[in-house]
N, C-alpha and C. Protein backbone atom coordinates (compact mmCIF):
# COMPACT_ATOMS: atom_id res chain seq x y z
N UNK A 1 85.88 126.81 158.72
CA UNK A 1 85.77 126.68 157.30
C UNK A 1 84.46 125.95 156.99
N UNK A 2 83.44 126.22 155.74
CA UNK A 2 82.73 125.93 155.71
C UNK A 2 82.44 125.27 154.38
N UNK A 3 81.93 124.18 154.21
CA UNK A 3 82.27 123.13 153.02
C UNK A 3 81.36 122.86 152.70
N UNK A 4 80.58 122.94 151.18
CA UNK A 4 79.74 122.83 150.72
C UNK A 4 79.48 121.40 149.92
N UNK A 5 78.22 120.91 150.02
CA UNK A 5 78.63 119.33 149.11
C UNK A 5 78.57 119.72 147.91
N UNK A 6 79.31 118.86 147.20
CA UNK A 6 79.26 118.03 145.62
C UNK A 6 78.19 118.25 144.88
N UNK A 7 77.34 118.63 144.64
CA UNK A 7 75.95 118.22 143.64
C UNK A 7 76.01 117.88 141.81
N UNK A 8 75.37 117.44 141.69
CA UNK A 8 75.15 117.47 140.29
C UNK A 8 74.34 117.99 139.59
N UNK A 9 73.75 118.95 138.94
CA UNK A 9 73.16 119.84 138.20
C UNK A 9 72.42 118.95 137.64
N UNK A 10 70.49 118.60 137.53
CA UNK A 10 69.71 118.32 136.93
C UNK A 10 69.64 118.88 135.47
N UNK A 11 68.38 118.29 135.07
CA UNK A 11 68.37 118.48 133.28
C UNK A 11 67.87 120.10 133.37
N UNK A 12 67.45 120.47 134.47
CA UNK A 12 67.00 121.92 134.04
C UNK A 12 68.11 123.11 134.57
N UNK A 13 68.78 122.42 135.87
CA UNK A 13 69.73 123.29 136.86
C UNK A 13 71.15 123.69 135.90
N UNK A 14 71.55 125.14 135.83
CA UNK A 14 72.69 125.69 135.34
C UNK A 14 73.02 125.04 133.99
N UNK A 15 71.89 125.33 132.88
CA UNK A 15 72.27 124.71 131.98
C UNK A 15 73.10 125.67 130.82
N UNK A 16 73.40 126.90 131.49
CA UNK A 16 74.16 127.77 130.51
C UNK A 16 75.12 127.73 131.24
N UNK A 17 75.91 127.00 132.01
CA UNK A 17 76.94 126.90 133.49
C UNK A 17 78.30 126.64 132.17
N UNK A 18 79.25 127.42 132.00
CA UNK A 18 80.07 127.62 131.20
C UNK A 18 81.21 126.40 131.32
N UNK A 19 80.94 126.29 132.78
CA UNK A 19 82.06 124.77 133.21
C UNK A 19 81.32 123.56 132.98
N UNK A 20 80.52 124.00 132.45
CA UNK A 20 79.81 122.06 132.28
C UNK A 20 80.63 121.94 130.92
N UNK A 21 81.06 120.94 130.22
CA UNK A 21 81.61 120.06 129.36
C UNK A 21 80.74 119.43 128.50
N UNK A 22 80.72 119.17 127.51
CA UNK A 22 79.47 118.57 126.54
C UNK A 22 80.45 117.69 125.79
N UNK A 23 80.48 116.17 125.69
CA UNK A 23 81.26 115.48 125.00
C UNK A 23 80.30 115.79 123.65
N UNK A 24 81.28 115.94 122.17
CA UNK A 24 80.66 115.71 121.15
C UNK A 24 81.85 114.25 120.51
N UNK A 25 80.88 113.91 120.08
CA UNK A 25 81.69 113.10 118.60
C UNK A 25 82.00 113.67 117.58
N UNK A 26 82.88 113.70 116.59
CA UNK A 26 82.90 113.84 115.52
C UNK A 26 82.24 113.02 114.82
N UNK A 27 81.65 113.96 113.23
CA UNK A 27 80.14 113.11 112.98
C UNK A 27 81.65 112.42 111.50
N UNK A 28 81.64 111.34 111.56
CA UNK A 28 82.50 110.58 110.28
C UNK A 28 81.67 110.22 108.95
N UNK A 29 82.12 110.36 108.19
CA UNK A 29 81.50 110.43 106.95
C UNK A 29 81.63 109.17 106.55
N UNK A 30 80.76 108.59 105.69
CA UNK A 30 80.42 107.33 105.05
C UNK A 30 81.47 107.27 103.59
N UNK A 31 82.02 106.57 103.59
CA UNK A 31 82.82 106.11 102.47
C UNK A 31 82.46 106.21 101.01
N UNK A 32 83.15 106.32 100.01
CA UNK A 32 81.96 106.45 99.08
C UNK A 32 81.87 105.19 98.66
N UNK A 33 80.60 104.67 97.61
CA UNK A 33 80.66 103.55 97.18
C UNK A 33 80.83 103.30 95.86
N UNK A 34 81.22 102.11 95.51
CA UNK A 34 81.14 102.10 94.05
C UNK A 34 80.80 100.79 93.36
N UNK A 35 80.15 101.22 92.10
CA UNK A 35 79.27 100.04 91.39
C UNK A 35 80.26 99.16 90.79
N UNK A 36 79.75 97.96 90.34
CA UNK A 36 80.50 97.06 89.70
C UNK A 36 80.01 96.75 88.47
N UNK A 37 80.63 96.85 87.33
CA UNK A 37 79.72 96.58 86.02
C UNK A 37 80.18 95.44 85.20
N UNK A 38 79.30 94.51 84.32
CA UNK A 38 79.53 93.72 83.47
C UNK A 38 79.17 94.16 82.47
N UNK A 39 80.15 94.55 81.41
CA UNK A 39 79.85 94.56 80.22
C UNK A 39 79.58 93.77 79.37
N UNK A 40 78.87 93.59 78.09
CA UNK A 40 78.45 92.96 77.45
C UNK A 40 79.53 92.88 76.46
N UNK A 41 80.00 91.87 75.24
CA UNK A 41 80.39 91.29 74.42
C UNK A 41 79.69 90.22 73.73
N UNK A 42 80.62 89.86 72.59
CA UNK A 42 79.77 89.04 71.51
C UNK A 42 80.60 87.50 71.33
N UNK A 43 81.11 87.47 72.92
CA UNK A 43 82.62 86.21 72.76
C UNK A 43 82.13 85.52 73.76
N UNK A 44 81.34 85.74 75.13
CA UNK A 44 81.54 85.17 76.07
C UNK A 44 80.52 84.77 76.45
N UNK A 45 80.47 82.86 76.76
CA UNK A 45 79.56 82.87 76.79
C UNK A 45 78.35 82.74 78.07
N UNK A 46 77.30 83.07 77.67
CA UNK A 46 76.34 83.03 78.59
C UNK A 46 76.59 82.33 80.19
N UNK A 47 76.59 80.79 79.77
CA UNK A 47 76.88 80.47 81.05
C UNK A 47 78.05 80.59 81.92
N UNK A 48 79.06 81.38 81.19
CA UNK A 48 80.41 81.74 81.93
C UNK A 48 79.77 82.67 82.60
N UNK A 49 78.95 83.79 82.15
CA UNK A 49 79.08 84.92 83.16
C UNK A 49 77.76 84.27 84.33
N UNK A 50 77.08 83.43 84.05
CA UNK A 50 76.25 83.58 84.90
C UNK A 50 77.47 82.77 86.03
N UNK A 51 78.10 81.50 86.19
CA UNK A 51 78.91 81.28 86.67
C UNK A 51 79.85 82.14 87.63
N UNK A 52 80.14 83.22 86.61
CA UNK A 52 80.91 84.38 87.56
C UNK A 52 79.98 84.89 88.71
N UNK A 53 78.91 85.16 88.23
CA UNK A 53 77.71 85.89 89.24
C UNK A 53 77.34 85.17 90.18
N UNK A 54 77.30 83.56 90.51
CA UNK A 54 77.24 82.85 90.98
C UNK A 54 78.38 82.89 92.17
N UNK A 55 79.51 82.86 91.15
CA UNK A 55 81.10 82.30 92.10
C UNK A 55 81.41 83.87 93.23
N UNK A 56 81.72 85.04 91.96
CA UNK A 56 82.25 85.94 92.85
C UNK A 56 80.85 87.03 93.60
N UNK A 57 79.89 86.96 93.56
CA UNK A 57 79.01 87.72 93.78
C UNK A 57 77.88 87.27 94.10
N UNK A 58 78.39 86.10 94.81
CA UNK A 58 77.07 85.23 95.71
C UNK A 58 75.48 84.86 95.29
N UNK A 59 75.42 84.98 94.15
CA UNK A 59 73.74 85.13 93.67
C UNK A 59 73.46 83.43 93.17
N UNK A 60 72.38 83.08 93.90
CA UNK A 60 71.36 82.45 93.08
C UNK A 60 71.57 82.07 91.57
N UNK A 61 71.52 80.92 90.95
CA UNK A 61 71.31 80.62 90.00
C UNK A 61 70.48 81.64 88.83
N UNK A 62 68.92 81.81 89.74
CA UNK A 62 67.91 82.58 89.16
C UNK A 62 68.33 84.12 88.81
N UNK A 63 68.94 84.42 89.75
CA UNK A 63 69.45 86.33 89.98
C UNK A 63 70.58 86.11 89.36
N UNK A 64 71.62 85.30 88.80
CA UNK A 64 72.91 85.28 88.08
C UNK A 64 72.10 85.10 86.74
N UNK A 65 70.91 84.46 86.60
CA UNK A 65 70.46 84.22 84.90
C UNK A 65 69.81 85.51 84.55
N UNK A 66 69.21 86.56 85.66
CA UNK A 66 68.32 87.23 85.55
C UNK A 66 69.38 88.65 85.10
N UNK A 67 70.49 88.66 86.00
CA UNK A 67 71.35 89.68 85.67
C UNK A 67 72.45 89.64 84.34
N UNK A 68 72.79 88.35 84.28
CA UNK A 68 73.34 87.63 82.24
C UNK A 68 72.59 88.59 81.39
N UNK A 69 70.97 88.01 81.72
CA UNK A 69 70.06 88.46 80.72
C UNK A 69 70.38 90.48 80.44
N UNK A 70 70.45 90.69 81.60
CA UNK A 70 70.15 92.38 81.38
C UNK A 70 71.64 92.83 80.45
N UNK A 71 72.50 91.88 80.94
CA UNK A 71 74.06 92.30 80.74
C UNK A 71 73.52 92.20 79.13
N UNK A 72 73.27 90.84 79.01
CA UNK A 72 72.95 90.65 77.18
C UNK A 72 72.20 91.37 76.23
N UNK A 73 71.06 91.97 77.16
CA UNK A 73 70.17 92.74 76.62
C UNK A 73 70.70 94.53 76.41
N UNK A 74 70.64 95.10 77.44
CA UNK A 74 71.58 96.30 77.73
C UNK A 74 72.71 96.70 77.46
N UNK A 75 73.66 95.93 77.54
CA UNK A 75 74.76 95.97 77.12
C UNK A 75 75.25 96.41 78.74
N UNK A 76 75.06 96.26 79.90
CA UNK A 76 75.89 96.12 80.60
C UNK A 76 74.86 96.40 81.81
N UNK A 77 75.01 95.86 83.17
CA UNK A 77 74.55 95.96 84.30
C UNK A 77 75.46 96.03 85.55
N UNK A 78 74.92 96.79 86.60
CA UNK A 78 75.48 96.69 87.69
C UNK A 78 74.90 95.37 88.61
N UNK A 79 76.39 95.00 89.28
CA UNK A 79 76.20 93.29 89.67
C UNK A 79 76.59 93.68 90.67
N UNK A 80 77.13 94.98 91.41
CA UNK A 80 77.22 94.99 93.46
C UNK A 80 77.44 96.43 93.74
N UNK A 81 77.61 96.79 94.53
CA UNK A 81 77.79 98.19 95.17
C UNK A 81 78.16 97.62 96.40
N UNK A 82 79.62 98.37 96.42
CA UNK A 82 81.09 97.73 97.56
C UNK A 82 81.29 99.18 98.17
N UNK A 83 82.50 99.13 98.74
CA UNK A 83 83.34 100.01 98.99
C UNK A 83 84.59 100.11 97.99
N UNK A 84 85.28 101.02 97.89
CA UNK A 84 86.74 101.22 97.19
C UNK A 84 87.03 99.97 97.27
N UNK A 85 87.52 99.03 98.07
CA UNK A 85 88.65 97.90 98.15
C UNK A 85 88.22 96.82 97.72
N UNK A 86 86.58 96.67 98.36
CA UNK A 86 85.93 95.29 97.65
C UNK A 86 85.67 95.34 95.98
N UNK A 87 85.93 96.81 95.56
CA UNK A 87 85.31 96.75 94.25
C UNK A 87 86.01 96.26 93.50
N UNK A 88 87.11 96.91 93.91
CA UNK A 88 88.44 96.76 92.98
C UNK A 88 88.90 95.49 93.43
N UNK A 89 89.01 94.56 94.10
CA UNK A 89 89.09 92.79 94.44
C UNK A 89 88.24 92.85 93.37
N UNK A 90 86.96 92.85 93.22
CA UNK A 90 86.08 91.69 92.61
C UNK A 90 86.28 92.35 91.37
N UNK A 91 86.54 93.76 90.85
CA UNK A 91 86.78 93.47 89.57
C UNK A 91 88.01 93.03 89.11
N UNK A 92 89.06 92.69 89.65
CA UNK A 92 90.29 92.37 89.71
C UNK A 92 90.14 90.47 89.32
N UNK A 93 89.01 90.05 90.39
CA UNK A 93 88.75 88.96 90.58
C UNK A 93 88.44 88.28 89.16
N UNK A 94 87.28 89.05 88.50
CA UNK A 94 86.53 88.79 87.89
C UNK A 94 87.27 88.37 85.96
N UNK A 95 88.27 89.64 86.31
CA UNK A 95 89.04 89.58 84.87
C UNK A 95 90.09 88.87 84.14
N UNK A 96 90.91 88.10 86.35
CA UNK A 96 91.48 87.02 86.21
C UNK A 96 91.12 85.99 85.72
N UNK A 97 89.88 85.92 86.30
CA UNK A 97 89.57 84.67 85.81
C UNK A 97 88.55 84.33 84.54
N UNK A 98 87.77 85.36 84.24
CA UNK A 98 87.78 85.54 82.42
C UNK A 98 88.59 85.17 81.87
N UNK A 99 90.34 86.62 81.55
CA UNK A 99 91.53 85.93 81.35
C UNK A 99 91.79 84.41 81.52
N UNK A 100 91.87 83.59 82.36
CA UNK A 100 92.42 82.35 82.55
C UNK A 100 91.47 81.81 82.09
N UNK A 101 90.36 81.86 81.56
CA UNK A 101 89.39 80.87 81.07
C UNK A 101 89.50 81.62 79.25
N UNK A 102 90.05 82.35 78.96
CA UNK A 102 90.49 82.96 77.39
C UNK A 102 88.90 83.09 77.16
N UNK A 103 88.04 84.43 78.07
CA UNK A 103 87.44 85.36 77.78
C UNK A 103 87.34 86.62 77.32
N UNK A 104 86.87 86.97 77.39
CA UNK A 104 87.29 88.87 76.41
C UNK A 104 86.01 89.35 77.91
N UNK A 105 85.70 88.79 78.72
CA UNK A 105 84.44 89.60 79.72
C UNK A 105 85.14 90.64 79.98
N UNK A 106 84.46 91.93 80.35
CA UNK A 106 84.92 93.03 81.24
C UNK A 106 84.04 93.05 82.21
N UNK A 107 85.12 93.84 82.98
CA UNK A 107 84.45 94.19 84.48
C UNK A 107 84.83 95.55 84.73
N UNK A 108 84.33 96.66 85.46
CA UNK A 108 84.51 97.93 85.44
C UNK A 108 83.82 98.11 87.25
N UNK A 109 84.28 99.14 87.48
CA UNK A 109 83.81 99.93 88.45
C UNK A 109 83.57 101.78 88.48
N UNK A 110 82.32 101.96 89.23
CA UNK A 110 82.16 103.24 88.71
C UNK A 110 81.84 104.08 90.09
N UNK A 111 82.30 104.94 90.35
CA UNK A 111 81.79 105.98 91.83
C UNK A 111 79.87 106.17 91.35
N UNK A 112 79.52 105.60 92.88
CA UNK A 112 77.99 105.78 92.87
C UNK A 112 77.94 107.15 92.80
């Protein structure tokens, strides 16, 4: 009986070889995201929201006064881009505690 060795096929050897195996991945898709908005009103005041921007959305003094301003000016700005779950926490977050401070702020979320 005559027994042939083992080899392994180089990058050029039997590359149409029907028994070779090709691991793929599946390519997973990116989540969608979604914006977070502050709307503007004529009740609440200034330094509450910059406060909020501060507390729930990590910003700077300067970037919480800078984003107030647009909210005040515009009538409303986007303050994060999350995923589904974080959005809805922080606007959840955000309205509690408006509410408990007897604000009228809104908070919204919108598919990017």
């Amino acid at each position: 009986m005559i027994q042939h060795p083992i080899t392994m096929a180089g990058p050029d050897e039997d590359a149409g070889d029907p028994a070779v195996v090709v691991a793929t991945r599946p390519k997973t898709k990116r989540p969608p995201l979604y914006k977070v908005l502050l709307l503007n009103d004529d009740y609440t005041p200034m330094e509450f929201v910059v406060a909020v921007l501060e507390r729930f959305f990590g910003m700077s003094h300067a970037q919480a006064f800078e984003i107030m301003l647009t909210v005040h000016k515009k009538g409303l700005a986007v303050v994060g881009v999350f995923s589904h779950e974080i959005a809805e926490t922080k606007v959840a977050q955000v309205m509690d505690f408006a509410r408990r401070h007897q604000h009228p702020l809104q908070c919204t979320m919108e598919k990017e």
